[in-house]
Protein backbone atom coordinates (compact mmCIF):
# COMPACT_ATOMS: atom_id res chain seq x y z
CA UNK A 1 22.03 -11.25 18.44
CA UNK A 2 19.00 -8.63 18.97
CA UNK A 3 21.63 -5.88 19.03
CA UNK A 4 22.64 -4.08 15.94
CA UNK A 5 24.19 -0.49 15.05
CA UNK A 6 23.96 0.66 11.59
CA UNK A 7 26.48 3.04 10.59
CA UNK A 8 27.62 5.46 7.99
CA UNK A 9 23.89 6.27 6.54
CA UNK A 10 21.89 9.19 5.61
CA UNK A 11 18.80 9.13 7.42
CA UNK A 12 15.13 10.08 6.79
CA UNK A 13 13.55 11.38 10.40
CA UNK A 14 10.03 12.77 9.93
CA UNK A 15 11.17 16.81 9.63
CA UNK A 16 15.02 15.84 9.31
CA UNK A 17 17.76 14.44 6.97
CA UNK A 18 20.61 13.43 8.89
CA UNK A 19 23.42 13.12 6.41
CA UNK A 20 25.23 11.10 8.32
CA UNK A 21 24.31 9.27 11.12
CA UNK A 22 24.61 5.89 13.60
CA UNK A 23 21.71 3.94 14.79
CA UNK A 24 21.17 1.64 17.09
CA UNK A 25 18.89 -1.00 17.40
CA UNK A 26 17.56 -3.39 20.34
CA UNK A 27 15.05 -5.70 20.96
CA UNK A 28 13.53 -5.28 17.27
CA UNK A 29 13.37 -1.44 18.28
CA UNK A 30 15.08 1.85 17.48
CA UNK A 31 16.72 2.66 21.06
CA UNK A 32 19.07 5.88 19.41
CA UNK A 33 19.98 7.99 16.38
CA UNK A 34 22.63 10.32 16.45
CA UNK A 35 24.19 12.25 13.87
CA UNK A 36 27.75 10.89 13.19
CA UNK A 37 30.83 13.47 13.54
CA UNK A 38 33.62 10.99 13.21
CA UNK A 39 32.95 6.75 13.05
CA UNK A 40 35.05 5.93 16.00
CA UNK A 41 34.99 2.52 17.09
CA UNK A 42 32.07 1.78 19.05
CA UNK A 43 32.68 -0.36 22.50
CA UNK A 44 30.26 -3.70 22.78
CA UNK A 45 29.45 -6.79 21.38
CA UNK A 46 26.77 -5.29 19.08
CA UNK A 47 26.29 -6.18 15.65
CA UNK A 48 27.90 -3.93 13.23
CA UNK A 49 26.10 -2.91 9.71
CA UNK A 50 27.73 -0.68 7.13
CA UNK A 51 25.43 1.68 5.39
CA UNK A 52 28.35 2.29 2.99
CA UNK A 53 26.65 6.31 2.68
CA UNK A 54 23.40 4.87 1.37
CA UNK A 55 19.69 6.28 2.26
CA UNK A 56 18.14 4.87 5.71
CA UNK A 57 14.50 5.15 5.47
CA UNK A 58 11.55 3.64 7.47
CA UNK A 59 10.26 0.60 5.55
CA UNK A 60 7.39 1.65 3.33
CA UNK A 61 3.46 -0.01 3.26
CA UNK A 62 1.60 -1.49 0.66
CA UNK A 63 -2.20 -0.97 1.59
CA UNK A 64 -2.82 -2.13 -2.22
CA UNK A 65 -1.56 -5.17 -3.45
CA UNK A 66 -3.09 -7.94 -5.13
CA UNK A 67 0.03 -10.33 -6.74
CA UNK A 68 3.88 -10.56 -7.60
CA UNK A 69 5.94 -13.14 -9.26
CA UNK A 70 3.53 -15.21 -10.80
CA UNK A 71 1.15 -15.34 -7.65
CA UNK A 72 -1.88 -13.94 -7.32
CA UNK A 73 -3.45 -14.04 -3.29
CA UNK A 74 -6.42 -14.87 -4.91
CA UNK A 75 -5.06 -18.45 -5.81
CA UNK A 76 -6.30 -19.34 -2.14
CA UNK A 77 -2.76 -21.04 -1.54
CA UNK A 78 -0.62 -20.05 1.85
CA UNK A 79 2.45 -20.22 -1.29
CA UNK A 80 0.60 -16.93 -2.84
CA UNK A 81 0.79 -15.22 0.24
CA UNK A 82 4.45 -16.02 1.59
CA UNK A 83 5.69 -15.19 -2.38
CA UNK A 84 3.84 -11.49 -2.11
CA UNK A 85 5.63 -11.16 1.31
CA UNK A 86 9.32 -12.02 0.25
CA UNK A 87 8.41 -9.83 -3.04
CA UNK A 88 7.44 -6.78 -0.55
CA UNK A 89 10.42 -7.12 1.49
CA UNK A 90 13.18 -7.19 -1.84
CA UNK A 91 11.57 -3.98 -3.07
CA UNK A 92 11.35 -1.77 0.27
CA UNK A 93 7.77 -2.91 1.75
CA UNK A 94 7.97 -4.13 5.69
CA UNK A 95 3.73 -4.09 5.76
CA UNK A 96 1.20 -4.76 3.67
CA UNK A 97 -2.49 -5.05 3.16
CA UNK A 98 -2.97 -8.11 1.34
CA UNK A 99 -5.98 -7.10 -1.38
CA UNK A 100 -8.56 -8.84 -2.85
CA UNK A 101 -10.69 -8.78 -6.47
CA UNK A 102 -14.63 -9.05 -6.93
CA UNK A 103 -14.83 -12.80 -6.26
CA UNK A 104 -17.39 -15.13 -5.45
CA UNK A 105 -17.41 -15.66 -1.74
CA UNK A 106 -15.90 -18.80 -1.87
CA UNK A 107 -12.76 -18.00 -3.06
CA UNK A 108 -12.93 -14.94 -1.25
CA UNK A 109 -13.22 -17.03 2.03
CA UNK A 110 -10.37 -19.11 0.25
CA UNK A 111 -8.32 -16.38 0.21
CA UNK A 112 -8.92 -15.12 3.85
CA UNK A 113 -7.90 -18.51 5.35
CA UNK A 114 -4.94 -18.76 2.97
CA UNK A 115 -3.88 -15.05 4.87
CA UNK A 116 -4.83 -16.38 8.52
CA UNK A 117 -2.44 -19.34 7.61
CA UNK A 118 0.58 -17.34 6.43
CA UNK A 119 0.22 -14.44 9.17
CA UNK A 120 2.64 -14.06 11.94
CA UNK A 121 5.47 -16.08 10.14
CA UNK A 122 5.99 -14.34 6.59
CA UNK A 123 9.04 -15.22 5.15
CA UNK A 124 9.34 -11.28 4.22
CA UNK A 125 7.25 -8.27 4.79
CA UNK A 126 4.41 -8.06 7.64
CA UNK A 127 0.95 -8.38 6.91
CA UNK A 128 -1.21 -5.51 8.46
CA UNK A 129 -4.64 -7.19 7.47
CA UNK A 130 -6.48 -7.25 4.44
CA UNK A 131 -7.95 -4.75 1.89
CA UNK A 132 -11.14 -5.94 0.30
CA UNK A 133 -11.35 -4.55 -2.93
CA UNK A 134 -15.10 -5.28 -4.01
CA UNK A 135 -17.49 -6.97 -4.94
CA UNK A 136 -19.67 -4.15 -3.64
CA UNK A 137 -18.20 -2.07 -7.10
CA UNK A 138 -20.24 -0.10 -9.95
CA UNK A 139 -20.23 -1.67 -13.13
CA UNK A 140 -20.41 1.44 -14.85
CA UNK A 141 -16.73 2.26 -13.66
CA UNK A 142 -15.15 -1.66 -12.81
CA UNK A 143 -12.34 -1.29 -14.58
CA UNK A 144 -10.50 -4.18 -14.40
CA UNK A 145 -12.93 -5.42 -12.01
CA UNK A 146 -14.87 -8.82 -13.26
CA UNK A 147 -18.32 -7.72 -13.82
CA UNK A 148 -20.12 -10.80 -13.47
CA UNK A 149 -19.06 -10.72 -9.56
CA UNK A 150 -20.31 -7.18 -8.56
CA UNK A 151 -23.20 -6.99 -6.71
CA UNK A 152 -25.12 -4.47 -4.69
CA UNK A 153 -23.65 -4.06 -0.89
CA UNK A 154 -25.20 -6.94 0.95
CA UNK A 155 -24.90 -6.54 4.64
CA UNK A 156 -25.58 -10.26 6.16
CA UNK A 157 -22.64 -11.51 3.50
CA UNK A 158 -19.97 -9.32 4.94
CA UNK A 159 -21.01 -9.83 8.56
CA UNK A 160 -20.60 -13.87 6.69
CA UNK A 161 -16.66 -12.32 6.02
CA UNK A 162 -16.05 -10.62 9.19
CA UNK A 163 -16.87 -14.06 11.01
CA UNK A 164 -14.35 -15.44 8.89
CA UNK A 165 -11.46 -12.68 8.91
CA UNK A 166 -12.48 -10.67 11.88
CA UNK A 167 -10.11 -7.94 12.94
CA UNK A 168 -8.32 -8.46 9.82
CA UNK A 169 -10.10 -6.76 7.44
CA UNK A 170 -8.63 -3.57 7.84
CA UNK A 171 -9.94 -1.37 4.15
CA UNK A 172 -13.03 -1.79 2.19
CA UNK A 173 -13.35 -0.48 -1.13
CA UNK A 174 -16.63 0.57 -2.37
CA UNK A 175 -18.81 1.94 -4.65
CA UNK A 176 -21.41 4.34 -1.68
CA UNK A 177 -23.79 5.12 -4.48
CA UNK A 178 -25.17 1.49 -5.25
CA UNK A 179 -28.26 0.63 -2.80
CA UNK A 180 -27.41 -0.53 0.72
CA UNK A 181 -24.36 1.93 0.08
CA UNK A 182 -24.64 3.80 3.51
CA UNK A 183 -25.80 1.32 5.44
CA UNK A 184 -22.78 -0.69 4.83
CA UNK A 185 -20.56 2.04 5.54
CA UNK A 186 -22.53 2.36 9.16
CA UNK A 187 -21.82 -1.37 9.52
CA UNK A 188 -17.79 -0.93 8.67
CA UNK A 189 -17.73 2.51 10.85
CA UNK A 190 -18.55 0.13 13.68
CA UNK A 191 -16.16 -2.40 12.96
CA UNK A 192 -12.91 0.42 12.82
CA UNK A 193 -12.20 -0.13 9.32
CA UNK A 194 -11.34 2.26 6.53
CA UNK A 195 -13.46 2.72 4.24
CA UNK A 196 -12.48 4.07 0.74
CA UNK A 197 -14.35 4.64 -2.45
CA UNK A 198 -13.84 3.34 -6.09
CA UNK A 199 -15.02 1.77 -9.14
CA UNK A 200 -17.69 4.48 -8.02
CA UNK A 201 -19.90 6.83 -10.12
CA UNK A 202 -21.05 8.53 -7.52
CA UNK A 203 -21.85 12.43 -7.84
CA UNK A 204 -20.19 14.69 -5.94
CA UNK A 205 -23.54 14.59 -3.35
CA UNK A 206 -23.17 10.94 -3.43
CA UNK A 207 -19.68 11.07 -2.48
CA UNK A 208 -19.90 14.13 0.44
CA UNK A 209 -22.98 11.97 2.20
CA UNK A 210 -20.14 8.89 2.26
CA UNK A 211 -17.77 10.69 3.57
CA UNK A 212 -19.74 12.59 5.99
CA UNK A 213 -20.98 9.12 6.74
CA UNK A 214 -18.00 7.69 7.60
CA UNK A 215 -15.81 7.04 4.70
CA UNK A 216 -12.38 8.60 4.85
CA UNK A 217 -10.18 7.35 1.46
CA UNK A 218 -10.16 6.67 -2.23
CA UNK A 219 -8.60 4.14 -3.60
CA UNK A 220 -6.39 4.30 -7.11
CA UNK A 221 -7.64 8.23 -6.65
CA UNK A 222 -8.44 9.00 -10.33
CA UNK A 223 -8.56 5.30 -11.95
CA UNK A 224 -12.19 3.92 -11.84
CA UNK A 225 -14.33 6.31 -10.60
CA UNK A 226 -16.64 9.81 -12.56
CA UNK A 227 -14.03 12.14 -13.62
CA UNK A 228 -14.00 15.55 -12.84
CA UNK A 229 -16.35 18.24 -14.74
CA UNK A 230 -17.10 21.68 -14.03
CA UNK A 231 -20.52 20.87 -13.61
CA UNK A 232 -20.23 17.82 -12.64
CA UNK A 233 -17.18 17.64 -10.21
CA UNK A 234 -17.96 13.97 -8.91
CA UNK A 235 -16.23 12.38 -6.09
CA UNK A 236 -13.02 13.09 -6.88
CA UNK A 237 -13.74 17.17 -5.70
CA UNK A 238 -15.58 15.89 -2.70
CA UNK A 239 -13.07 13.74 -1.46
CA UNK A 240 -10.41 16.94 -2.21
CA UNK A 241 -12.97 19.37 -0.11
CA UNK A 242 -12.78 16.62 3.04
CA UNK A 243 -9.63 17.23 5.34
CA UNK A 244 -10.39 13.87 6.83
CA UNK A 245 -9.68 11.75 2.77
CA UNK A 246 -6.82 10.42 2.11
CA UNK A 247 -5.90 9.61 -1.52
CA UNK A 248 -3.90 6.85 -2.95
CA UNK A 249 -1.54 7.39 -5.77
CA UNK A 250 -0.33 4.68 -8.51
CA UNK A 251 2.75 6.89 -9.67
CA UNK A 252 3.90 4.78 -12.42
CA UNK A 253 3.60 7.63 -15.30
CA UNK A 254 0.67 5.83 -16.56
CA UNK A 255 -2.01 5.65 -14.26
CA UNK A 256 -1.49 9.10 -13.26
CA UNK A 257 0.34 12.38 -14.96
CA UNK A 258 2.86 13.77 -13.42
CA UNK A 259 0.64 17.22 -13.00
CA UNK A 260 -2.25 15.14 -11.31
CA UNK A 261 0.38 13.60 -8.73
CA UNK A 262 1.59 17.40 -8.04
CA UNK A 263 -1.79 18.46 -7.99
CA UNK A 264 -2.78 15.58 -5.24
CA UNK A 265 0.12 16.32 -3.26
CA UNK A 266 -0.28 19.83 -3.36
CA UNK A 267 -3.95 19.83 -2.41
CA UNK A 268 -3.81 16.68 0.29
CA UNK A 269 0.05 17.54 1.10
CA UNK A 270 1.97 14.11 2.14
CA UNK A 271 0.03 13.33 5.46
CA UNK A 272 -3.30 12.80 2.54
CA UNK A 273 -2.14 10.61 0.26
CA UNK A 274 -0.56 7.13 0.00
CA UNK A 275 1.85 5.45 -2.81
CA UNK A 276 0.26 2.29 -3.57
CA UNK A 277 1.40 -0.74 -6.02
CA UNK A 278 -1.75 -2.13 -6.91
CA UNK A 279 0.28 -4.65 -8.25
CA UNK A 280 -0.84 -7.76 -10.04
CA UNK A 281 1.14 -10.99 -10.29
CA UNK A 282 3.29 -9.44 -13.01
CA UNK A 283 5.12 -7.42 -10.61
CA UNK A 284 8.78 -8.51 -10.52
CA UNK A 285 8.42 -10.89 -13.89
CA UNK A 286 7.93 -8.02 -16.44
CA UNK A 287 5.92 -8.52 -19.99
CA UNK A 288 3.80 -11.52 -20.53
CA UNK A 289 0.45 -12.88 -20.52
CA UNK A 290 -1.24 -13.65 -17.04
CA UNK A 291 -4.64 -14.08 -15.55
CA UNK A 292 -5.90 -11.65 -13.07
CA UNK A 293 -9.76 -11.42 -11.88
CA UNK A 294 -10.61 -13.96 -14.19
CA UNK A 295 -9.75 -11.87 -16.84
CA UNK A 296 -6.79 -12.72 -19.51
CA UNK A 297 -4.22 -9.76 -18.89
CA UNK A 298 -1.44 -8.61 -21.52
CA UNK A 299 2.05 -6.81 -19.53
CA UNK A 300 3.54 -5.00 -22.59
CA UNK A 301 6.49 -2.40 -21.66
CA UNK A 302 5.56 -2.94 -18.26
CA UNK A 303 1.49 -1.89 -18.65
CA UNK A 304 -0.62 -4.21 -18.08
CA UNK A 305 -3.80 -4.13 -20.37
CA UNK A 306 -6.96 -6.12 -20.85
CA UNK A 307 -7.91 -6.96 -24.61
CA UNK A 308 -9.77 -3.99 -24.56
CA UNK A 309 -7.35 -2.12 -23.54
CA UNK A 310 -8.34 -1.46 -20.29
CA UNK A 311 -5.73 -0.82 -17.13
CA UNK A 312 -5.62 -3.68 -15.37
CA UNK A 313 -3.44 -2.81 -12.02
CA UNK A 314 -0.17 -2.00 -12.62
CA UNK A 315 3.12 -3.55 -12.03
CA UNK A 316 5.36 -0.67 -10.19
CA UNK A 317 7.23 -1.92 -7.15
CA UNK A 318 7.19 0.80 -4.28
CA UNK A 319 10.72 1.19 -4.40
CA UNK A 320 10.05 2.05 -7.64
CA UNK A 321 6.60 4.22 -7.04
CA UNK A 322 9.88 6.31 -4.70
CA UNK A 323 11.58 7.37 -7.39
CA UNK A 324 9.02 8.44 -9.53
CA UNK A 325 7.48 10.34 -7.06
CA UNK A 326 10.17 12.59 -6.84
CA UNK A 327 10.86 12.33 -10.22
CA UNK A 328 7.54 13.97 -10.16
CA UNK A 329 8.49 17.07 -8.67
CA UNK A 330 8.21 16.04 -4.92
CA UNK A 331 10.58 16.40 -2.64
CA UNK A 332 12.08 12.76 -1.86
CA UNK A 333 10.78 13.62 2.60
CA UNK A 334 7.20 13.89 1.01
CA UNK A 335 7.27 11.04 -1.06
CA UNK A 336 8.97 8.78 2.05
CA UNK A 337 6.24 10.04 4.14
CA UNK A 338 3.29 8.85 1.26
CA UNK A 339 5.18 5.72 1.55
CA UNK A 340 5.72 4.75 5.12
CA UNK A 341 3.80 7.35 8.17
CA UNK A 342 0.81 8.27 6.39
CA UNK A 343 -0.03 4.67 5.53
CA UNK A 344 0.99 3.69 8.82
CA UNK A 345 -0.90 6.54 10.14
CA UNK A 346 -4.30 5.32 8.15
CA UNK A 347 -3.81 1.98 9.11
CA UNK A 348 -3.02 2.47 13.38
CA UNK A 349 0.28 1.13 13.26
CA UNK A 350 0.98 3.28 16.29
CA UNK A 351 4.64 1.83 15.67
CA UNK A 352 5.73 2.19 12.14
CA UNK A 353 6.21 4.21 9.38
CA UNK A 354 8.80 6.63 11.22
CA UNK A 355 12.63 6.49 12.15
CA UNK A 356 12.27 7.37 15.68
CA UNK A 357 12.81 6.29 18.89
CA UNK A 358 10.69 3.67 20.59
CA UNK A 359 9.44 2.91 16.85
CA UNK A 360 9.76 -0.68 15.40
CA UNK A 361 13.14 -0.80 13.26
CA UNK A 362 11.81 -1.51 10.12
CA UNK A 363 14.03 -0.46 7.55
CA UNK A 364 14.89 -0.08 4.20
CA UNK A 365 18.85 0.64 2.99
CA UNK A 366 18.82 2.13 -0.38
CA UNK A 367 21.30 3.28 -3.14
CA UNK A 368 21.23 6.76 -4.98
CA UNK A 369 18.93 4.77 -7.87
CA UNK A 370 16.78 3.82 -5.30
CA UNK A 371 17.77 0.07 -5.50
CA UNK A 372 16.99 -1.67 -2.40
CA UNK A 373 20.66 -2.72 -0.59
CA UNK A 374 18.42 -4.77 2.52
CA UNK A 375 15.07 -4.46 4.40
CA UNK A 376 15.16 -5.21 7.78
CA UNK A 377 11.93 -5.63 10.07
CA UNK A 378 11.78 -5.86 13.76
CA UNK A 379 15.39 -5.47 13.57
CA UNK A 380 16.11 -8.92 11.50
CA UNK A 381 17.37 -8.66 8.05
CA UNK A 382 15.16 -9.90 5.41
CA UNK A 383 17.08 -12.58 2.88
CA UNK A 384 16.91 -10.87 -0.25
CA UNK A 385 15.65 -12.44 -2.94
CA UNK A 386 15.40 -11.04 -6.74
CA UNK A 387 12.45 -10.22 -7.86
């Protein structure tokens, strides 16, 4: 049946809560939303779906996510891939970039076929393309990064991965500063990707020529990167000066303070930032030891730490990244927007990230707690699966 109407739910529209309303759904698209005086019984053979008074909201988007439940997309297997989808769908994520480590290019290729495979029947959540995350990263500020893969930008080896993925490289994280810097940037410009900046010590000159060059986001804003001086104000300050940079935000109340999340939102405002996972393959199995970027990781209370005590991603669902946000301080229509239209916005999804009419229904039916009830996508209910 492509015909659905979901009734009795409070709905997120981009400027508007409806606190109670009935929507209807055809084709895989929203075709009305009304607000709902009185459930009276509704003529047709559609199918029915009880919101039971819960929160409708568009499904949210991932552009950062490297693993859940034990798999890692860098494990070159079509398995990885399909296990990150289902795990994106059970926590409130329709889309997805699927994101890779520094590497060497052969499991980097490895990984790119292993998405080609999967994409266009995911068990769960969409993938929108892929984020590459390095190698092209400062080893002065790799984080979590393996620093035996970084290497200066080299433009004849990603023109080697764009003959592989093509239009599916969608985000490539950088570090501008390191030689050939620009130049790749130029190169990516051409090929309509976003370009963001991290595991970067570029100055705050470095970082304005990037962005005036043609980079336009920075990725775990904060985490791996020159923090902010007063003489020294770094990237960071650049990329808060540029109207056109976007921000992602790990709000897990460890990779950021609850002060520094108000003070991104209040200086970016919700279309300018994005609520990212980051999330390694301990998202959705909790504490443990796992391996991650060739390195051996440590998840204890949920933080997941190198020996050295280093971050190493984090393992916050975005369901989860939701609540905290507003937890935060922010008002719950700001933190849905982080999670679904701006990404969707960033990304050209021309089609999601918005309850609205003529938009894809992807959507996510959640409890007060913010526990995911069902995500549906294209109008088809996702089998839920715990994560």
């Amino acid at each position: 049946m492509n015909n659905k109407i979901i009734q009795h739910v409070k709905v997120h529209l981009p400027h508007q809560i409806l606190p109670s309303a009935t929507v209807w759904i055809s084709n895989g698209m929203l075709k009305r939303i009304e607000p709902t005086q009185e459930i009276e019984t509704i003529e047709g053979e559609d199918e029915r779906i009880d919101g039971k008074g819960m929160w409708l909201i568009p499904g949210m988007i991932d552009v950062h996510i490297h693993g859940a439940n034990g798999y890692d997309m860098m494990d070159g297997t079509e398995d990885s891939i399909q296990e990150v989808s289902r795990a994106c769908a059970a926590t409130g994520c329709t889309s997805f970039l699927a994101t890779s480590v520094s590497s060497t290019m052969e499991d980097l290729l490895n990984m790119i076929r292993s998405v080609k495979a999967v994409i266009g029947r995911e068990q769960g959540a969409r993938i929108a393309g892929i984020h590459l995350e390095g190698p092209y990263l400062n080893p002065k500020r790799k984080g979590m990064q393996n620093e035996k893969y970084l290497r200066h930008p080299n433009l004849e080896e990603m023109k080697l991965i764009f003959q592989e993925a093509g239009s599916l490289i969608k985000m490539v994280t950088i570090a501008p500063e390191l030689p050939g810097g620009l130049e790749l940037i130029s190169f990516l410009k051409e090929q309509g990707v976003v370009i963001a900046v991290a595991h970067s010590d570029a100055t705050y000159e470095e970082a304005k020529l990037a962005f005036t060059a043609g980079a336009s986001h920075v990725t775990h804003c904060f985490n791996g990167m020159r923090p902010i001086h007063h003489r020294d104000p770094g990237l960071i300050v650049a990329a808060f000066e540029e109207p056109h940079v976007s921000l992602q935000a790990i709000v897990d109340q460890v990779h950021l303070h609850p002060a520094i999340v108000r003070l991104m939102h209040r200086l970016k405002g919700p279309e300018g930032m994005v609520l990212i996972t980051d999330a390694l393959q301990a998202m959705g199995l909790g504490d443990g030891n796992y391996m991650f970027g060739g390195h051996h990781v440590t998840v204890s209370g949920g933080i997941a730490r190198l020996a050295d005590g280093t971050l190493a991603s984090s393992t916050v669902t975005m369901n989860e990244a939701l609540r905290l946000t507003e937890a935060n301080g922010i008002s719950m229509e700001d933190a849905v927007c982080m999670a679904s239209t701006t990404p969707a916005h960033i990304l050209g999804l021309s089609h999601k990230g918005k309850i609205e009419v003529g938009y894809d229904a992807d959507l996510v039916l959640m409890d007060e707690h913010y526990q995911v009830q069902w995500t549906m996508i294209e109008g088809n209910l996702v089998p839920m699966k715990d994560t």
